[in-house]
PDB file of N, CA and C in Angstrom:
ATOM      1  N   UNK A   1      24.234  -2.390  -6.953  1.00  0.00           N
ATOM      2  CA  UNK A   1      24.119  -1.667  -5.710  1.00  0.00           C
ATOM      3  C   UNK A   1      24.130  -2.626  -4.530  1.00  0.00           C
ATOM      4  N   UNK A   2      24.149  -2.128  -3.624  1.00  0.00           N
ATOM      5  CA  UNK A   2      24.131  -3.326  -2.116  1.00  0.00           C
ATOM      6  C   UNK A   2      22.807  -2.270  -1.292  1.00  0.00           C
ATOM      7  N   UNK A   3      22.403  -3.595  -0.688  1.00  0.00           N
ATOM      8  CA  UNK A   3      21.258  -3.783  -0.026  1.00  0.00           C
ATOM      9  C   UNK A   3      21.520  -3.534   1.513  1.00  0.00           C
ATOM     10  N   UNK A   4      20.630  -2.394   1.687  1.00  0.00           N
ATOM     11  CA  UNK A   4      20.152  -1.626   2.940  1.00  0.00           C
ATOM     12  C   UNK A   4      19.006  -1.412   3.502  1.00  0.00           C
ATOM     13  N   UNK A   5      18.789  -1.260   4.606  1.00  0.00           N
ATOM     14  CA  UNK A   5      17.421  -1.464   5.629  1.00  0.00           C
ATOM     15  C   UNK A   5      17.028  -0.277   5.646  1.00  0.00           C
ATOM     16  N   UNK A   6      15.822   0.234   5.118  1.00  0.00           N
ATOM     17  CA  UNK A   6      15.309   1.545   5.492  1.00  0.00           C
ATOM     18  C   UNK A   6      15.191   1.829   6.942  1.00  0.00           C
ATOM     19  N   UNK A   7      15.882   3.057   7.503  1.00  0.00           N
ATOM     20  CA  UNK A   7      15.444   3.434   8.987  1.00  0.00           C
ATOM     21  C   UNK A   7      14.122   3.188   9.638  1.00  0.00           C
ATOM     22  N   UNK A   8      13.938   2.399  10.056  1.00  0.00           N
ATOM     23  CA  UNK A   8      12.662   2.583  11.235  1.00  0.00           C
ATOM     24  C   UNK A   8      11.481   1.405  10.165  1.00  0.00           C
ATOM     25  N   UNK A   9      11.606   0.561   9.269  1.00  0.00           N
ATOM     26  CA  UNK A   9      11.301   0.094   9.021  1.00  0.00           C
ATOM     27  C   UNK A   9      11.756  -1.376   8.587  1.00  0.00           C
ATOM     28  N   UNK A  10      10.977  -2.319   7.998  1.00  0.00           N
ATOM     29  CA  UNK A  10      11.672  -3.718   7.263  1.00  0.00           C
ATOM     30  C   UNK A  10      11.458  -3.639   6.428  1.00  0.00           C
ATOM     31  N   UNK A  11      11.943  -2.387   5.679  1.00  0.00           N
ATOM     32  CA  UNK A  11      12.104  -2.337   3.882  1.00  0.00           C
ATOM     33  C   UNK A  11      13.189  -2.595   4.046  1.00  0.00           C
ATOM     34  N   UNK A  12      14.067  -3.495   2.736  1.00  0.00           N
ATOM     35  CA  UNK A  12      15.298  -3.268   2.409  1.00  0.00           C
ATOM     36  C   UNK A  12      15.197  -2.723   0.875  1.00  0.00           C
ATOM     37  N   UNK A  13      16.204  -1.863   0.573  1.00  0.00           N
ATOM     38  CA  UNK A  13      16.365  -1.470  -0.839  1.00  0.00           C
ATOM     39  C   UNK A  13      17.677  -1.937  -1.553  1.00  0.00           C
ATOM     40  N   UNK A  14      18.188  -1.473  -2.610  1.00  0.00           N
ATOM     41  CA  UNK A  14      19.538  -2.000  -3.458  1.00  0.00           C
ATOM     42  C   UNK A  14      19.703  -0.799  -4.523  1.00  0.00           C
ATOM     43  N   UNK A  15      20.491   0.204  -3.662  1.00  0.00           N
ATOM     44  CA  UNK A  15      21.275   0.978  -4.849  1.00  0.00           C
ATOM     45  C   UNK A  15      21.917   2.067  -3.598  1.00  0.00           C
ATOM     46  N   UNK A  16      21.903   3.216  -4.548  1.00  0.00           N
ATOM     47  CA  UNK A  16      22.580   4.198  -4.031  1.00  0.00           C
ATOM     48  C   UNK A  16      21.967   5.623  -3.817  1.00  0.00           C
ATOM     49  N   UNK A  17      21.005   5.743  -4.328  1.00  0.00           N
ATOM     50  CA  UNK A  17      20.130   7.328  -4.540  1.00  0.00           C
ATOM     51  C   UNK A  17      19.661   7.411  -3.048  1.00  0.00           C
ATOM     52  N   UNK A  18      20.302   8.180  -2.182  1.00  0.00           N
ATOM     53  CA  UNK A  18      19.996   9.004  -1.266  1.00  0.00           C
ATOM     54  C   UNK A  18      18.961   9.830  -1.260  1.00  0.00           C
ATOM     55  N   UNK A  19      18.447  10.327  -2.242  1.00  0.00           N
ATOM     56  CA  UNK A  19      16.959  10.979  -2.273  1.00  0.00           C
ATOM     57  C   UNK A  19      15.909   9.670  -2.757  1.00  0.00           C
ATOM     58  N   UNK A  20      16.277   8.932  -3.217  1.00  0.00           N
ATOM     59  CA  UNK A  20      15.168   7.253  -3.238  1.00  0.00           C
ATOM     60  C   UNK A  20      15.164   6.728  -1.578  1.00  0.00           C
ATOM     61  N   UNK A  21      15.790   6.915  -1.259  1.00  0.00           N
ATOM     62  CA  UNK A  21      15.886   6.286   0.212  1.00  0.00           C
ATOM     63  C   UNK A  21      15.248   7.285   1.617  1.00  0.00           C
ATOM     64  N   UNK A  22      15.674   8.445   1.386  1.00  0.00           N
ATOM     65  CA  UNK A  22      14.885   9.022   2.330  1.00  0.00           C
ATOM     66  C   UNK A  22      13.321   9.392   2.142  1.00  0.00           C
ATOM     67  N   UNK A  23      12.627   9.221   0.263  1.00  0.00           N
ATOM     68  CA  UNK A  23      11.519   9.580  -0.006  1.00  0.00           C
ATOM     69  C   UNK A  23      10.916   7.999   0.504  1.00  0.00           C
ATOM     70  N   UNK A  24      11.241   7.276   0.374  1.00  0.00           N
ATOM     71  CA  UNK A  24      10.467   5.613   0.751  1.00  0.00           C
ATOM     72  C   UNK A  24      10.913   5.619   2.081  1.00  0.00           C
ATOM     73  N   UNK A  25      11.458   6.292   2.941  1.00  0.00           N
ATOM     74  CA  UNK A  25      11.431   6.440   4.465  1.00  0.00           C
ATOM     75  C   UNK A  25      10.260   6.788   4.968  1.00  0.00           C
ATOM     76  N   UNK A  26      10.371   8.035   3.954  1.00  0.00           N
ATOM     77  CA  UNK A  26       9.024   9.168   4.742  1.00  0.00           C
ATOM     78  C   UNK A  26       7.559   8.136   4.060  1.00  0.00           C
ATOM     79  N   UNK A  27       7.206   7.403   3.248  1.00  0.00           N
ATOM     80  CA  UNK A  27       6.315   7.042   2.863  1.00  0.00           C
ATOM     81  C   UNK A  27       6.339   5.497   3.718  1.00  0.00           C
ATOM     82  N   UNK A  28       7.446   4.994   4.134  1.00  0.00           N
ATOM     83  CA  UNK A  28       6.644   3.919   5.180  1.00  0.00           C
ATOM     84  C   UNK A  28       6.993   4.157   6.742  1.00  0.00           C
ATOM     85  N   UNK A  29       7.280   5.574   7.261  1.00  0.00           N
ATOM     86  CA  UNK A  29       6.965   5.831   8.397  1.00  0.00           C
ATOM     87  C   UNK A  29       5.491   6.631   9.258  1.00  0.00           C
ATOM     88  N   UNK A  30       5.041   6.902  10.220  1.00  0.00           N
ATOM     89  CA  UNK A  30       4.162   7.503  10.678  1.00  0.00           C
ATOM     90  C   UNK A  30       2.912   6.363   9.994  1.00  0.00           C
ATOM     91  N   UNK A  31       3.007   5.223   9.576  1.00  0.00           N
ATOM     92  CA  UNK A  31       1.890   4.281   9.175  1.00  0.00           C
ATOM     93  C   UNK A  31       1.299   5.077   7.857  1.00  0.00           C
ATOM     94  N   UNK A  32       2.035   5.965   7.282  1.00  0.00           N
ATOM     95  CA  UNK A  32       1.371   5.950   5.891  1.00  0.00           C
ATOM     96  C   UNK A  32       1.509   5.271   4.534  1.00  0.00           C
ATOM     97  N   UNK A  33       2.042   4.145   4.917  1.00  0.00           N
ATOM     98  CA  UNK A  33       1.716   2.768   3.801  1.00  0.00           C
ATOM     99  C   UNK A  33       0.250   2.658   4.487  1.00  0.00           C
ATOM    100  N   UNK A  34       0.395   2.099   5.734  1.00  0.00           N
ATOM    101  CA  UNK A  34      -1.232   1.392   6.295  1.00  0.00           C
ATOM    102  C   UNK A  34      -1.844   2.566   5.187  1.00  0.00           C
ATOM    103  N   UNK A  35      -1.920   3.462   5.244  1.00  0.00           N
ATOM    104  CA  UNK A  35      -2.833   4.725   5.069  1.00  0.00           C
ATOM    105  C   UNK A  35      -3.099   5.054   3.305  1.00  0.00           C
ATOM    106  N   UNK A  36      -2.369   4.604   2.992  1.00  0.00           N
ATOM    107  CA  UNK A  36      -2.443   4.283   1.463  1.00  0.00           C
ATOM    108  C   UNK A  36      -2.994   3.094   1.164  1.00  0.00           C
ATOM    109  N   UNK A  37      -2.749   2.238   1.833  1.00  0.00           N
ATOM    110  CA  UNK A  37      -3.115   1.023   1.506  1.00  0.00           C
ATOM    111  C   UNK A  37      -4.714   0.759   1.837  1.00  0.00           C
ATOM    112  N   UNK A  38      -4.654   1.655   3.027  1.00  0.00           N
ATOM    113  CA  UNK A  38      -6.695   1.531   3.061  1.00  0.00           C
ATOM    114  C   UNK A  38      -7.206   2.143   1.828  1.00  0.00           C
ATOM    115  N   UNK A  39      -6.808   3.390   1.533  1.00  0.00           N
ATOM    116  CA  UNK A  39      -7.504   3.925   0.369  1.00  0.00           C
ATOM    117  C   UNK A  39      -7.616   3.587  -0.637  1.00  0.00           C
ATOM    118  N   UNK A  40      -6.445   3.314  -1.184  1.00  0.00           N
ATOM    119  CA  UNK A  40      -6.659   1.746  -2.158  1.00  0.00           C
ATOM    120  C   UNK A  40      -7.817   0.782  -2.260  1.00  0.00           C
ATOM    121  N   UNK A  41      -7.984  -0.204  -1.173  1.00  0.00           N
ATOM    122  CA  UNK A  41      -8.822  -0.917  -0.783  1.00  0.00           C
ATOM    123  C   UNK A  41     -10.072  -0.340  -0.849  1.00  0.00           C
ATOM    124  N   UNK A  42     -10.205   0.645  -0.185  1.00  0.00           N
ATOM    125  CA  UNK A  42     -11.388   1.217  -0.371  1.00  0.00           C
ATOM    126  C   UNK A  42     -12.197   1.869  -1.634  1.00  0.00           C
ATOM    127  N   UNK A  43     -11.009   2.280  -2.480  1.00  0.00           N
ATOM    128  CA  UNK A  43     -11.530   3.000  -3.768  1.00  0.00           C
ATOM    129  C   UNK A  43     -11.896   1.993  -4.802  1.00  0.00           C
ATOM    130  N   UNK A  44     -11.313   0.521  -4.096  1.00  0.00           N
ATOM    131  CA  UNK A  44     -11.316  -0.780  -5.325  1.00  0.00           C
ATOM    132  C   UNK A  44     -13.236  -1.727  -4.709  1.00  0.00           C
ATOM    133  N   UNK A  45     -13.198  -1.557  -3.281  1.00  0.00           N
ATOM    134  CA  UNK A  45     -14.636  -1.665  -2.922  1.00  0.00           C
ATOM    135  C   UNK A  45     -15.448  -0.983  -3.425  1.00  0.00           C
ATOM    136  N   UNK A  46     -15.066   0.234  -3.898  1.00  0.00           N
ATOM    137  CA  UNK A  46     -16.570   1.075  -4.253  1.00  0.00           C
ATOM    138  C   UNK A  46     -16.422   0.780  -5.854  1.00  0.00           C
ATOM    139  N   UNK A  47     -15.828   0.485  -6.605  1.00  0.00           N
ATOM    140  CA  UNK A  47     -15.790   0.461  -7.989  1.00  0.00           C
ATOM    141  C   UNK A  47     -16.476  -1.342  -8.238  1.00  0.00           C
ATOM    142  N   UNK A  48     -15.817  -1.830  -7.583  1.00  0.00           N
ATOM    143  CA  UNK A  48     -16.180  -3.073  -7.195  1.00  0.00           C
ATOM    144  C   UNK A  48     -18.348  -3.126  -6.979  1.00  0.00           C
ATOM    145  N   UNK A  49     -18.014  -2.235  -5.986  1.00  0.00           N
ATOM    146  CA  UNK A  49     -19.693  -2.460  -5.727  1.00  0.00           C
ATOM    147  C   UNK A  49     -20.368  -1.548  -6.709  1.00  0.00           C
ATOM    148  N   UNK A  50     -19.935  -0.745  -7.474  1.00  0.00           N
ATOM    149  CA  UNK A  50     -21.216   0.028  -8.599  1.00  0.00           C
ATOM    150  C   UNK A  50     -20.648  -1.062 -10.003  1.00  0.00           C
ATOM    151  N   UNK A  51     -19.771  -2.235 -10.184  1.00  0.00           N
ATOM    152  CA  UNK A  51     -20.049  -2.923 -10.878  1.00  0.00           C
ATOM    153  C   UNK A  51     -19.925  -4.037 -11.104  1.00  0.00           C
ATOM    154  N   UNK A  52     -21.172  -4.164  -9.859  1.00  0.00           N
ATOM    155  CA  UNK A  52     -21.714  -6.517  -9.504  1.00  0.00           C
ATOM    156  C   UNK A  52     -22.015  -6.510 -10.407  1.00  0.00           C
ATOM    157  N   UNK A  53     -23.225  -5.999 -11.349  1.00  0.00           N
ATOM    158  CA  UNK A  53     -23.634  -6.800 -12.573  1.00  0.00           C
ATOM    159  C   UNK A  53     -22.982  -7.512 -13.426  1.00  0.00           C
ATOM    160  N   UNK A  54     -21.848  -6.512 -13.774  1.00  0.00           N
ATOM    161  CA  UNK A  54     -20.894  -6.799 -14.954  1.00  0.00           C
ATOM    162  C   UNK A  54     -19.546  -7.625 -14.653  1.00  0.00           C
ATOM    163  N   UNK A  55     -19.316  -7.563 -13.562  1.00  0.00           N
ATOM    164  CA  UNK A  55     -18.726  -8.468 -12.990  1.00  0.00           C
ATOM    165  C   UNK A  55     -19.081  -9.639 -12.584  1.00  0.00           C
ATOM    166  N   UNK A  56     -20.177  -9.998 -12.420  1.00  0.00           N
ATOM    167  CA  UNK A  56     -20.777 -10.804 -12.165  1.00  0.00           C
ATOM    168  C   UNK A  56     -20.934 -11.227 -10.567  1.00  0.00           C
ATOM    169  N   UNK A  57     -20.555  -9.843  -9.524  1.00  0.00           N
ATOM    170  CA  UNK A  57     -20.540 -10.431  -7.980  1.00  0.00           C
ATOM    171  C   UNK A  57     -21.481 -10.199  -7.703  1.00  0.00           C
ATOM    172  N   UNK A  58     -21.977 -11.058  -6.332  1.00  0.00           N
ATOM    173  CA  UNK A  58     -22.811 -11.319  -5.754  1.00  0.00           C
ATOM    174  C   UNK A  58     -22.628  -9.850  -4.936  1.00  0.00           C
ATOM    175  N   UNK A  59     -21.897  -9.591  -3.941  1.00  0.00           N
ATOM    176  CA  UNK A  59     -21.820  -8.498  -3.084  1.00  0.00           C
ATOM    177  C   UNK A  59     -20.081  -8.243  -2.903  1.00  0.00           C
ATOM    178  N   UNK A  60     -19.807  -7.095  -2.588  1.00  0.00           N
ATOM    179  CA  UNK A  60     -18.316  -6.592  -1.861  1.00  0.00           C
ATOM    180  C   UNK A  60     -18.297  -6.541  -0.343  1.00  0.00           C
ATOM    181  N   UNK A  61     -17.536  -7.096   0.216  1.00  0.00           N
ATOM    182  CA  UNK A  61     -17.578  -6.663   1.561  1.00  0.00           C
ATOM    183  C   UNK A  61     -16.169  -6.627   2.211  1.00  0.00           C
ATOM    184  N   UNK A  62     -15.721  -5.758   2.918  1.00  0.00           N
ATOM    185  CA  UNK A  62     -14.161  -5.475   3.258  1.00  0.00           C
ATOM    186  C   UNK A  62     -14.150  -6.303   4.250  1.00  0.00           C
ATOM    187  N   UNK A  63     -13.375  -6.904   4.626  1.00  0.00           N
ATOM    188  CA  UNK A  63     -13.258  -7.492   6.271  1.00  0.00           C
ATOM    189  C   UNK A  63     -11.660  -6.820   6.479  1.00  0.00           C
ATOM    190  N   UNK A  64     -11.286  -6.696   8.389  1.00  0.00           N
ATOM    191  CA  UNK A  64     -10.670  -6.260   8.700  1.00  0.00           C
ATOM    192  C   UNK A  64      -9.234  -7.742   8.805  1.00  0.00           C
ATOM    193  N   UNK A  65      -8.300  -7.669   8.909  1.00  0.00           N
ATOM    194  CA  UNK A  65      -7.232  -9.200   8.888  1.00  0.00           C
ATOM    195  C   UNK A  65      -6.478  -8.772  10.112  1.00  0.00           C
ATOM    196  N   UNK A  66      -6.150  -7.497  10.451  1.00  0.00           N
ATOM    197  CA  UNK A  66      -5.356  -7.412  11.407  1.00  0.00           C
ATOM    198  C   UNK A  66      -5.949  -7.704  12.953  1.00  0.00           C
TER     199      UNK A  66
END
């Protein structure tokens, strides 16, 4: 396949499926990667913090990077 720039973003992809391309449009426009990507983070902090023992951490704490 040859390699194309998703609209309105700096994804590039490599093929041809026209319904692959407009569904990874709609999922990194309007900031809902950011928006997935917090929840993520967040669901891995709380699993994280009900298990310091066994993990052996001291504490979880999110910090912000942007």
């Amino acid at each position: 396949g040859f390699q194309v720039q998703l609209d309105l973003t700096g994804i590039f992809m490599h093929g041809k499926i026209p319904t692959l391309k407009i569904s990874l449009i709609q999922i990194f426009r309007a900031h809902l990667w950011q928006k997935i990507h917090e929840s993520v983070v967040m669901d891995l902090c709380q699993v994280f913090d009900q298990e310091l023992d066994a993990l052996e951490i001291d504490n979880v704490q999110k910090e912000t990077i942007h």
